[in-house]
Protein backbone atom coordinates (compact mmCIF):
# COMPACT_ATOMS: atom_id res chain seq x y z
CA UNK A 1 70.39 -74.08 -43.47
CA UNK A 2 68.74 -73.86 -39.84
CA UNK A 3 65.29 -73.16 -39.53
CA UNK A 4 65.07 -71.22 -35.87
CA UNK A 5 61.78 -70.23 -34.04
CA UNK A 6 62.28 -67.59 -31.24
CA UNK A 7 66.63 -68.73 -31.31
CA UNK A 8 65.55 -72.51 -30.90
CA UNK A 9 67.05 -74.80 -33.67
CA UNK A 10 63.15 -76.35 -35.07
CA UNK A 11 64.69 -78.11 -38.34
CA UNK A 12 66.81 -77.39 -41.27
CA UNK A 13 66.53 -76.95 -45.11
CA UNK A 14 68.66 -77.59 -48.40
CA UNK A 15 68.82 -76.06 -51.54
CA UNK A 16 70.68 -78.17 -53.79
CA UNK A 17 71.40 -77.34 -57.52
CA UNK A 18 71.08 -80.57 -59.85
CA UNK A 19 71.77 -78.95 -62.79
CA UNK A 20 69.68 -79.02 -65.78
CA UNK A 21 67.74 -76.02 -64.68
CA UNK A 22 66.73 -78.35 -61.21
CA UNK A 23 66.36 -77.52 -57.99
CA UNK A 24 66.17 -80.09 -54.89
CA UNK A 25 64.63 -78.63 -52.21
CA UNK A 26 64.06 -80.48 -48.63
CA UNK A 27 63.00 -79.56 -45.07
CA UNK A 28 62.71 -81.46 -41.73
CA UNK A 29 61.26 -80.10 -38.61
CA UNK A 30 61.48 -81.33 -35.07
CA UNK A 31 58.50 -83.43 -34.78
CA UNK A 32 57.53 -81.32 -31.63
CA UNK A 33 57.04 -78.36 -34.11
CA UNK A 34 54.81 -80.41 -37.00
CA UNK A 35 51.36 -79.19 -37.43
CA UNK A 36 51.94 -75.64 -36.58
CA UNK A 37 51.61 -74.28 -39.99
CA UNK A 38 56.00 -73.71 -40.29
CA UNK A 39 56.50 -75.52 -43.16
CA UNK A 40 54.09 -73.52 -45.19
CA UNK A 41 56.02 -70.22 -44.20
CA UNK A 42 59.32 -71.77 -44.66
CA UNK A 43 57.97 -72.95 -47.87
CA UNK A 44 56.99 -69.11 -48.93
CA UNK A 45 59.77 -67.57 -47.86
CA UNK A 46 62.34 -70.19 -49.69
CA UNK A 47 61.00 -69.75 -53.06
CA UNK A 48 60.81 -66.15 -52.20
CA UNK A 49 64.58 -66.32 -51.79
CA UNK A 50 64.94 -68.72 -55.07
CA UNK A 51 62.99 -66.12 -57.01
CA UNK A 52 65.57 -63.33 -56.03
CA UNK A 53 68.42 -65.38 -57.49
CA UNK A 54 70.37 -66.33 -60.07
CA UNK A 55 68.65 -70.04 -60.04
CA UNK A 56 65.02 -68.29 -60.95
CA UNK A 57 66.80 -67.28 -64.37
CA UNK A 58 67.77 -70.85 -65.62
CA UNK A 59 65.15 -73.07 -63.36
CA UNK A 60 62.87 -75.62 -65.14
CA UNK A 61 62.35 -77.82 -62.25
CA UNK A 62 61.96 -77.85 -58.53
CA UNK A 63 62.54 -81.39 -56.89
CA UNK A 64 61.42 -81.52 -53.03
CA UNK A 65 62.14 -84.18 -50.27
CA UNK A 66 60.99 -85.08 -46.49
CA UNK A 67 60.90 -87.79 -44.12
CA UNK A 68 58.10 -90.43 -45.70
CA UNK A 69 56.15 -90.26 -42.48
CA UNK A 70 56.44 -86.63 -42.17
CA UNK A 71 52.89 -86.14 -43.44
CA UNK A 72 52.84 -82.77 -42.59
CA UNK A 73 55.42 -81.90 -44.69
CA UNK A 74 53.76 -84.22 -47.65
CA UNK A 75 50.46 -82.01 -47.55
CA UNK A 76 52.67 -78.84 -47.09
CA UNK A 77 54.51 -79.92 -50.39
CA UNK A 78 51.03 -81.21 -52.17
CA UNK A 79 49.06 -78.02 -50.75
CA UNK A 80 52.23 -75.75 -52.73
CA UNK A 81 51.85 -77.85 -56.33
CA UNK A 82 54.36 -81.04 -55.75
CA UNK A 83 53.58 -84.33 -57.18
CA UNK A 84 54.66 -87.01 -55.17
CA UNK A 85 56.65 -89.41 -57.45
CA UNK A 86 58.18 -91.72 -55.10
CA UNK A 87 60.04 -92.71 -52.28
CA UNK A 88 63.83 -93.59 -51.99
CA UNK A 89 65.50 -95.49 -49.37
């Protein structure tokens, strides 16, 4: 999915059902745009979205991934109650 600001193209997302009851979830913004407090909204308003599905009835887990040097994104993720567990090349 495209994240826009103001009709500009800032990033994208994924939803991605793992079964299992799991959820991978992942975002990447423009670099430009890091630090400006969108991942926490884009955060809000995806689980918002999740919750108003047919994935809130069956989900157990929520999986999330970013760019490793994206530390924006890794407080973003921290800050909303994700564990970091590793990284994958």
């Amino acid at each position: 999915m495209a994240i826009l600001y103001d009709n500009i193209l800032i990033g994208t997302l994924h939803l991605i059902e793992r079964g299992n009851g799991c959820l991978q979830y992942g975002f990447g913004i423009l670099p430009e745009f890091w630090g400006r407090g969108f991942g926490n909204l884009i955060m809000a308003e995806t689980f918002e979205y999740v919750r108003n599905t047919e994935w809130a009835l069956n989900l157990k887990e929520i999986w999330a991934d970013t760019h490793h040097k994206n530390s924006f994104a890794i407080n973003v993720l921290k800050n909303n109650g994700f564990i970091y567990q590793g990284y994958i090349n």
